[in-house]
C-alpha atoms as a PDB file:
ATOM      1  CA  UNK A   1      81.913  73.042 -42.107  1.00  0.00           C
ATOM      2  CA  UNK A   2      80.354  74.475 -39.013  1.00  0.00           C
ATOM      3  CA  UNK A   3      76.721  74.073 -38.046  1.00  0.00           C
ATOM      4  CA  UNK A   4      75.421  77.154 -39.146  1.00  0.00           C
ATOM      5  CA  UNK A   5      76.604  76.234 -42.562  1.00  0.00           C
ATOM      6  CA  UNK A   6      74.914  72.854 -42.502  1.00  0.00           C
ATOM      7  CA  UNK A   7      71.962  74.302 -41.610  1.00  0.00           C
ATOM      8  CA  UNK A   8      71.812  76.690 -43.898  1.00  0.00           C
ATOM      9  CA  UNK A   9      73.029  74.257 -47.265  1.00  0.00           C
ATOM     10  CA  UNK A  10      69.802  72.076 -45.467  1.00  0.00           C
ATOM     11  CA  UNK A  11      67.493  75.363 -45.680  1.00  0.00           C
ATOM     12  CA  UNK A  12      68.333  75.533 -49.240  1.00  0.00           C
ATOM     13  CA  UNK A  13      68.153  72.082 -50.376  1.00  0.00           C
ATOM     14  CA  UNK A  14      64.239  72.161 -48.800  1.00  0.00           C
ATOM     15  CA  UNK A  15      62.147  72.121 -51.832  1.00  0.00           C
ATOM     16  CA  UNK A  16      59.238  73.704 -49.279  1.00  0.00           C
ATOM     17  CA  UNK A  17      61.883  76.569 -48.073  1.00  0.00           C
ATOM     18  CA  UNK A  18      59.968  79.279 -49.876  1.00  0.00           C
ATOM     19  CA  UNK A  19      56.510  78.408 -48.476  1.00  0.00           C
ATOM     20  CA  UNK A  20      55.012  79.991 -45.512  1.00  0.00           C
ATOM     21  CA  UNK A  21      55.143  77.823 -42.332  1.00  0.00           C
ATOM     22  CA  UNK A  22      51.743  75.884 -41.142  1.00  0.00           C
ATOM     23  CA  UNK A  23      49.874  77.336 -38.812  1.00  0.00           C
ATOM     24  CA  UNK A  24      50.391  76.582 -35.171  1.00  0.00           C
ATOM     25  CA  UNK A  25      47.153  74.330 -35.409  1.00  0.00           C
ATOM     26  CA  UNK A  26      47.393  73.087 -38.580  1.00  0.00           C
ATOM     27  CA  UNK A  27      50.463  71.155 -37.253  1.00  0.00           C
ATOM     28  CA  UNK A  28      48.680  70.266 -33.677  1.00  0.00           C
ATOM     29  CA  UNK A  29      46.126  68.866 -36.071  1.00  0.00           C
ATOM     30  CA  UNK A  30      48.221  66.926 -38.081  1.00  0.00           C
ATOM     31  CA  UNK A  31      50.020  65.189 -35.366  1.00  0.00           C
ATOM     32  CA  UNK A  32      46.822  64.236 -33.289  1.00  0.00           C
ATOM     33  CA  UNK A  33      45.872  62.450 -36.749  1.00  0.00           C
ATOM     34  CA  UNK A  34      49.570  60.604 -36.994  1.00  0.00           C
ATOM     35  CA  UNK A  35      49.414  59.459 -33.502  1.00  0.00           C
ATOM     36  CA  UNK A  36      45.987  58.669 -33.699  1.00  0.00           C
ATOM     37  CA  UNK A  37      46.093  55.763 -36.506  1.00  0.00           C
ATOM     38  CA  UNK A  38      46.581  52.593 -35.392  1.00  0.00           C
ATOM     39  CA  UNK A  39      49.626  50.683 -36.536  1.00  0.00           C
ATOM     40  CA  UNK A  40      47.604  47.643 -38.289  1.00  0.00           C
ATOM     41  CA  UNK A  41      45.810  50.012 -40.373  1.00  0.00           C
ATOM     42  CA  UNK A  42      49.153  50.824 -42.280  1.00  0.00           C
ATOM     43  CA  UNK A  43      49.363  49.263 -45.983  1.00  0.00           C
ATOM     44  CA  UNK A  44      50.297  46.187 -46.312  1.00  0.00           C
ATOM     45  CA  UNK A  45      54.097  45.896 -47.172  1.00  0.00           C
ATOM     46  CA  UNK A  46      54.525  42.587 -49.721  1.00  0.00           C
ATOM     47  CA  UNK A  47      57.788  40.825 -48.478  1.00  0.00           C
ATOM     48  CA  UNK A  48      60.087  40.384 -51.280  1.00  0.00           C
ATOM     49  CA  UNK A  49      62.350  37.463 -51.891  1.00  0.00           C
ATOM     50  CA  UNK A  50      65.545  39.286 -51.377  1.00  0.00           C
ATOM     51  CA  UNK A  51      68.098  38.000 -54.619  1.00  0.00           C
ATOM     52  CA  UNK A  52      69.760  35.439 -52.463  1.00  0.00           C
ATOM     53  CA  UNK A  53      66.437  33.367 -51.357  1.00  0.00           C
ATOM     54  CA  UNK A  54      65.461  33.050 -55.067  1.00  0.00           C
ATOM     55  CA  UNK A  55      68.277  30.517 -55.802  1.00  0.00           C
ATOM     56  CA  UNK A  56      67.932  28.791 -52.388  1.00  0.00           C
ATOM     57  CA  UNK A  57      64.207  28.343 -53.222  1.00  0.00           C
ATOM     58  CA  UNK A  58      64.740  27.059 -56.736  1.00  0.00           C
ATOM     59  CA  UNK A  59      67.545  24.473 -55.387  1.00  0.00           C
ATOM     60  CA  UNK A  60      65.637  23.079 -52.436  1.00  0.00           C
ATOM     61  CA  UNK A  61      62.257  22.233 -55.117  1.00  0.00           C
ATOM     62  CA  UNK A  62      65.130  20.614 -57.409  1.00  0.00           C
ATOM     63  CA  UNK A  63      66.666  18.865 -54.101  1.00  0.00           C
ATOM     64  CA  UNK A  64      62.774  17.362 -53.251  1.00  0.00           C
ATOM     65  CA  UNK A  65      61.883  16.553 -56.975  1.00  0.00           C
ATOM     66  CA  UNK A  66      65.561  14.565 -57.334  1.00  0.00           C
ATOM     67  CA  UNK A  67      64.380  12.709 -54.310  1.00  0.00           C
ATOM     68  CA  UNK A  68      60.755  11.964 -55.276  1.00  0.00           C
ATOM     69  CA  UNK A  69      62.210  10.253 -58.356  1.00  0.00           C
ATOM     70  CA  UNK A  70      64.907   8.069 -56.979  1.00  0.00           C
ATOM     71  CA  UNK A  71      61.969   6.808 -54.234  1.00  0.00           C
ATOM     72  CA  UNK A  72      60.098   5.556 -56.936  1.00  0.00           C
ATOM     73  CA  UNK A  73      62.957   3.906 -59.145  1.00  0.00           C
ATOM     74  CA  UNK A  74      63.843   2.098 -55.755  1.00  0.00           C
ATOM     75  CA  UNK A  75      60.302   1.341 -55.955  1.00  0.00           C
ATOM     76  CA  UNK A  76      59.589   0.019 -59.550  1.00  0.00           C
ATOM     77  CA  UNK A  77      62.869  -0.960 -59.991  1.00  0.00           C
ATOM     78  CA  UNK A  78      63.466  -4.435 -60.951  1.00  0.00           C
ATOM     79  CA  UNK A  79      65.033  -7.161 -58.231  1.00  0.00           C
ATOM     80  CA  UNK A  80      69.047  -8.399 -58.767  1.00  0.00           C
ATOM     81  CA  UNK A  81      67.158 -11.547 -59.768  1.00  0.00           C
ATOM     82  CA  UNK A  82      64.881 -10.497 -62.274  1.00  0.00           C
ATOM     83  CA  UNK A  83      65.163  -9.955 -66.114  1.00  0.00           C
ATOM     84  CA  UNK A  84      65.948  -6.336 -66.745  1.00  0.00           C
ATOM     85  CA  UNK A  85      63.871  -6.729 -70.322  1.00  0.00           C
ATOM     86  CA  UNK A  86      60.899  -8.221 -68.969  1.00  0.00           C
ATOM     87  CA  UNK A  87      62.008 -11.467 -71.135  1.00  0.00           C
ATOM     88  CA  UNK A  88      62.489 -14.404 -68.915  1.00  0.00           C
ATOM     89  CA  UNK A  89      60.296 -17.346 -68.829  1.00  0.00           C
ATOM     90  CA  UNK A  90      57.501 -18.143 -66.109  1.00  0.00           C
ATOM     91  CA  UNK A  91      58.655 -20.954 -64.099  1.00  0.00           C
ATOM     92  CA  UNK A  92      56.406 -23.648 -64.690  1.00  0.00           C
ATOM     93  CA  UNK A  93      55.294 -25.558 -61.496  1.00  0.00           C
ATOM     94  CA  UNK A  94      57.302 -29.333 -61.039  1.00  0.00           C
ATOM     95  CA  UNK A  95      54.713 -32.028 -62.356  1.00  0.00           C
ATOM     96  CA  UNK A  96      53.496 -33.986 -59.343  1.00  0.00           C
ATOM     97  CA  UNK A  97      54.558 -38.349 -59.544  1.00  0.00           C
ATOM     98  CA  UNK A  98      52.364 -40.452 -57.747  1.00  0.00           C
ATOM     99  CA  UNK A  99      53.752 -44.344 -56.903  1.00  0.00           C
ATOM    100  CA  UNK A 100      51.963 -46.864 -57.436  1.00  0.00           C
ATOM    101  CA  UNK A 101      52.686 -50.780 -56.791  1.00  0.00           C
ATOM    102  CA  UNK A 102      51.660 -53.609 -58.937  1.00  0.00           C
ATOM    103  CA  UNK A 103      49.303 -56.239 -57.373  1.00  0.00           C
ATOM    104  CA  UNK A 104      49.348 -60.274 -57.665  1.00  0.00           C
ATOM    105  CA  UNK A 105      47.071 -61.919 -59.789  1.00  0.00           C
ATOM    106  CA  UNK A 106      44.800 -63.951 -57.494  1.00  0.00           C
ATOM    107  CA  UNK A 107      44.457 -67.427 -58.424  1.00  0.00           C
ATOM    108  CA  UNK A 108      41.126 -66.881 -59.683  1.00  0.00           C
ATOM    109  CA  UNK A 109      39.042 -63.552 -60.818  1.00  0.00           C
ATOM    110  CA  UNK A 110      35.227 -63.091 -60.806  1.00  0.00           C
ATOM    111  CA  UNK A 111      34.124 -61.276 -63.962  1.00  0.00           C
ATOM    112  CA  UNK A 112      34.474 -57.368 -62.791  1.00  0.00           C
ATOM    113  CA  UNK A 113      31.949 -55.062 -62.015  1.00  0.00           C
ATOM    114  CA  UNK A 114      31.447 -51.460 -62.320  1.00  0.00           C
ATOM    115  CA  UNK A 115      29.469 -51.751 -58.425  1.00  0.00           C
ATOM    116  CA  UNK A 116      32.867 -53.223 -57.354  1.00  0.00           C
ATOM    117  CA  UNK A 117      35.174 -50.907 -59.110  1.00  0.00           C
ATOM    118  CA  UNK A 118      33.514 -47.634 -57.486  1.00  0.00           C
ATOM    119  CA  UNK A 119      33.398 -49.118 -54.124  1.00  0.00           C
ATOM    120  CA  UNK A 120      36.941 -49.955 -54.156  1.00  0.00           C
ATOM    121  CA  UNK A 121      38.928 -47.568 -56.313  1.00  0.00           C
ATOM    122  CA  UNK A 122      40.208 -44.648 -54.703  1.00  0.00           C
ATOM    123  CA  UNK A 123      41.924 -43.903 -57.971  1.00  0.00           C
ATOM    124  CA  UNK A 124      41.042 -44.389 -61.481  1.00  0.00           C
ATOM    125  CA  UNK A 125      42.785 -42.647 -64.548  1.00  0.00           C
ATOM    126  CA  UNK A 126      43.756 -43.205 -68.055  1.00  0.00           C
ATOM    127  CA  UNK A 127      47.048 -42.480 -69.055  1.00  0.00           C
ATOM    128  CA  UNK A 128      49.684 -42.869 -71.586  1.00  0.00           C
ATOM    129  CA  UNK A 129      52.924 -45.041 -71.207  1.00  0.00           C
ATOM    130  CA  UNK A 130      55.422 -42.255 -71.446  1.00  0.00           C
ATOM    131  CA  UNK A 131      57.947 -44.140 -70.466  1.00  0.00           C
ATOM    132  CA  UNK A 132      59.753 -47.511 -69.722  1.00  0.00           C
ATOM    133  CA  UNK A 133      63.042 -47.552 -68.348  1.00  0.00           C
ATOM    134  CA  UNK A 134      64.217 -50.851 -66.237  1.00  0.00           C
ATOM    135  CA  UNK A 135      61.706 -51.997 -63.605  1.00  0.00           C
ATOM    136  CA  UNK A 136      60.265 -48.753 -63.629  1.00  0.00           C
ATOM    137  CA  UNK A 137      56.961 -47.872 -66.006  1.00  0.00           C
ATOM    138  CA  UNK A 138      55.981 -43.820 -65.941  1.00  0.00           C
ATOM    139  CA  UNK A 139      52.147 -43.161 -66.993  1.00  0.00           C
ATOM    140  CA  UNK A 140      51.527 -39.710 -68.118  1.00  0.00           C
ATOM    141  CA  UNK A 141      47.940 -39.203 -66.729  1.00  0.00           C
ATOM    142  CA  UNK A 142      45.481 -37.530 -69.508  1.00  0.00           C
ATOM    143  CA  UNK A 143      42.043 -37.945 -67.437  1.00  0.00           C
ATOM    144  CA  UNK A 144      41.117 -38.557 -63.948  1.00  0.00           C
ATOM    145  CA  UNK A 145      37.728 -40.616 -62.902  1.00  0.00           C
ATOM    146  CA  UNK A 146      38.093 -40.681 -59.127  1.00  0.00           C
ATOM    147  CA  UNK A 147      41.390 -39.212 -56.511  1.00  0.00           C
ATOM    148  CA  UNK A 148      42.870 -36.032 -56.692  1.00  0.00           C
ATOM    149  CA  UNK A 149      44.345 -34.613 -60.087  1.00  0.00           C
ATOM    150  CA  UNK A 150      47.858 -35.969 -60.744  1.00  0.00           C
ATOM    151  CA  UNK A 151      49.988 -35.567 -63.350  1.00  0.00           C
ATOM    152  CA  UNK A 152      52.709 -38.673 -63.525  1.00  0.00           C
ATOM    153  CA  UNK A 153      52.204 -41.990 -61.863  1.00  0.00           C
ATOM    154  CA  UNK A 154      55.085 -44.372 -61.928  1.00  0.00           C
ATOM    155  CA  UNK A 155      55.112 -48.263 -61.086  1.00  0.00           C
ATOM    156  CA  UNK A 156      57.501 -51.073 -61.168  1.00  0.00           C
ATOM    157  CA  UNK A 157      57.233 -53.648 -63.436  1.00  0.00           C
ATOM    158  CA  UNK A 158      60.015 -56.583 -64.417  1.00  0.00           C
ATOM    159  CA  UNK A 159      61.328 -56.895 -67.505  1.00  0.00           C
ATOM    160  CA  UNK A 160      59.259 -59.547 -69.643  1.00  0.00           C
ATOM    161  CA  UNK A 161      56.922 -60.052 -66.477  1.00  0.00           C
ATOM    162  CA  UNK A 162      53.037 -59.985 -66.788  1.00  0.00           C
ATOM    163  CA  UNK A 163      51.058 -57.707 -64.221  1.00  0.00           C
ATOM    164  CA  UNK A 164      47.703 -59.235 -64.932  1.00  0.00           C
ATOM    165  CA  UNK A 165      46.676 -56.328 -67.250  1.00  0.00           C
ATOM    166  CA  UNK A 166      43.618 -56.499 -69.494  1.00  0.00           C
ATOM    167  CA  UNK A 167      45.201 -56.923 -72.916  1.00  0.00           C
ATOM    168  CA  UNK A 168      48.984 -57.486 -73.427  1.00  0.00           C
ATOM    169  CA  UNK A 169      49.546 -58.161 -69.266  1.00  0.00           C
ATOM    170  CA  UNK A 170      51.864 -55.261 -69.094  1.00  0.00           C
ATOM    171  CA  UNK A 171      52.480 -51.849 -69.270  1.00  0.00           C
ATOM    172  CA  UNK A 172      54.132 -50.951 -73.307  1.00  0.00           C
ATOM    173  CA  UNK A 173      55.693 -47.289 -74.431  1.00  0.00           C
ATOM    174  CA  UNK A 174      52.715 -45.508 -76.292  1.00  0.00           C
ATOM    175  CA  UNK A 175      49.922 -47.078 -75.132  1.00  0.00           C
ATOM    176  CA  UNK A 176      47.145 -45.996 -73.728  1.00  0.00           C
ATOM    177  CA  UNK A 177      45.595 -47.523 -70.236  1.00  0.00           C
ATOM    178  CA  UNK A 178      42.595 -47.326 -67.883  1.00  0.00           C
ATOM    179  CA  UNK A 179      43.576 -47.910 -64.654  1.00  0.00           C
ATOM    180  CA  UNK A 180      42.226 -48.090 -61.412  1.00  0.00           C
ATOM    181  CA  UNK A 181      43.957 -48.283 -57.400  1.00  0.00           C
ATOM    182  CA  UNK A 182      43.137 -49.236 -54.230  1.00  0.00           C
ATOM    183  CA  UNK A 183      45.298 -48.192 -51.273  1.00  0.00           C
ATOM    184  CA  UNK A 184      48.180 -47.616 -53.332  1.00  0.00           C
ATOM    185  CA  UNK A 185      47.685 -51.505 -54.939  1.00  0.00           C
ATOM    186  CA  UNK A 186      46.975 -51.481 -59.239  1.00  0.00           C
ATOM    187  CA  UNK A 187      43.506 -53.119 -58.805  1.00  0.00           C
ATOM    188  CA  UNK A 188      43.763 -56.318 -62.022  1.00  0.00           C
ATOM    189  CA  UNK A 189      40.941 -58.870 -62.996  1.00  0.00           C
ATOM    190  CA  UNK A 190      39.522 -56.997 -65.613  1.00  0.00           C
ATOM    191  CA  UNK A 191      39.520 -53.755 -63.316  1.00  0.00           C
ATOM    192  CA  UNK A 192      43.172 -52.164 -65.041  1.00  0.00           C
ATOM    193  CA  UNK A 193      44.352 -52.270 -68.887  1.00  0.00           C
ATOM    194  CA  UNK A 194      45.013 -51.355 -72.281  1.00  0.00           C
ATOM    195  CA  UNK A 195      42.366 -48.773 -72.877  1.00  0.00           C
ATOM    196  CA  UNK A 196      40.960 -50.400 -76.340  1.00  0.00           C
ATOM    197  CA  UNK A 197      40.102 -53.887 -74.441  1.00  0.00           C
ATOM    198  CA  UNK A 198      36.622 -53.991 -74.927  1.00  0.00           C
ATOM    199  CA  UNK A 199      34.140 -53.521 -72.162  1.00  0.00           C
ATOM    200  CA  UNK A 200      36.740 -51.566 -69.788  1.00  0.00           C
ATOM    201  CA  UNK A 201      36.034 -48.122 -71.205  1.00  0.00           C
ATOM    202  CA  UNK A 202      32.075 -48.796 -70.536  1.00  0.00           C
ATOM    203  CA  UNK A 203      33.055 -50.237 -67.232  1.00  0.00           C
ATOM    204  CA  UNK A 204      34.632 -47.132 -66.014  1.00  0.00           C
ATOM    205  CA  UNK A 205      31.944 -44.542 -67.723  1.00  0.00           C
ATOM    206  CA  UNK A 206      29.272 -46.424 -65.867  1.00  0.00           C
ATOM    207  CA  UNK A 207      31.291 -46.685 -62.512  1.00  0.00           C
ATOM    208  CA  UNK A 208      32.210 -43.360 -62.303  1.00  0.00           C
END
């Protein structure tokens, strides 16, 4: 096809063919206008996500959500130690066992006094023999007049030997004792015993 024929398949393809041509000005007119409009002043062309970004987009917020949740499973999950069911016990605290030693009886004892026993005492509890095994007595403490709060106290004691307690003279599985320390020392003469001797209770409400 030669370029006469193009043109002239163009001519007749132009739907505007059959009109008459502008006029000379018309056209002068219409370019001034074209030229004249500034670009920024053209419509506003909405970018479209072409079909490729769409699935990109959609994988990324999957990609971001994934990691959101596995940050906060690291966060709330539970240790390798712990219970997975939420079961296991608390661990209670170890009880805390204070020592004491038994004194001698002094050849003789003045009648005790609840002046006395608050001057000296730097412990005084009642407790309850929890246990005697050998040479070794352990008090579980129920109350605490004066010192710091204890739970066990433990103190040697012979077999069949009296430690100049108020009552029986020594410590028995079961019973129940008001006792009172000084410097580590079970304070006897009437100050330490069997909590039902009469008079020892009173003694320690009015001391302390």
């Amino acid at each position: 096809m030669t370029d006469d024929d193009l043109r002239t398949t163009l001519r007749r393809a132009d739907p505007a063919a059959s009109l008459p041509p502008l006029a000379p000005t018309r056209v002068a007119h219409l370019l001034e206008q074209t030229m004249a409009t500034p670009y920024a002043d053209a419509p506003a062309q909405t970018a479209t996500p072409s079909r490729w970004r769409r699935p990109a987009l959609l994988a990324a917020a999957t990609v971001i959500a994934l990691a959101a949740a596995g940050a906060g499973w690291l966060t709330l999950r539970p240790s390798s130690g712990d219970d997975p069911a939420g079961t296991a016990a608390p661990v209670s605290a170890a009880p805390s066992v204070t020592r004491l030693t038994g004194s001698g009886i002094a050849a003789k004892c003045i009648a005790p006094t609840a002046q006395v026993l608050a001057e000296r005492a730097d412990l005084a509890f009642a407790a309850t023999v929890r246990d005697v095994a050998g040479d070794t007595v352990t008090l579980q403490v129920t109350h605490v007049y004066k010192g710091a709060a204890i739970d066990l106290i433990e103190v040697p004691q012979a077999p069949g030997a009296s430690e100049g307690l108020m009552g029986s003279g020594a410590f028995e599985a079961g019973k129940k004792y008001l006792v009172a320390a000084s410097q580590g020392s079970i304070m006897t003469c009437g100050y330490s015993g069997e909590a039902d001797v009469e008079g020892l209770s009173a003694l320690y409400d009015t001391a302390f």
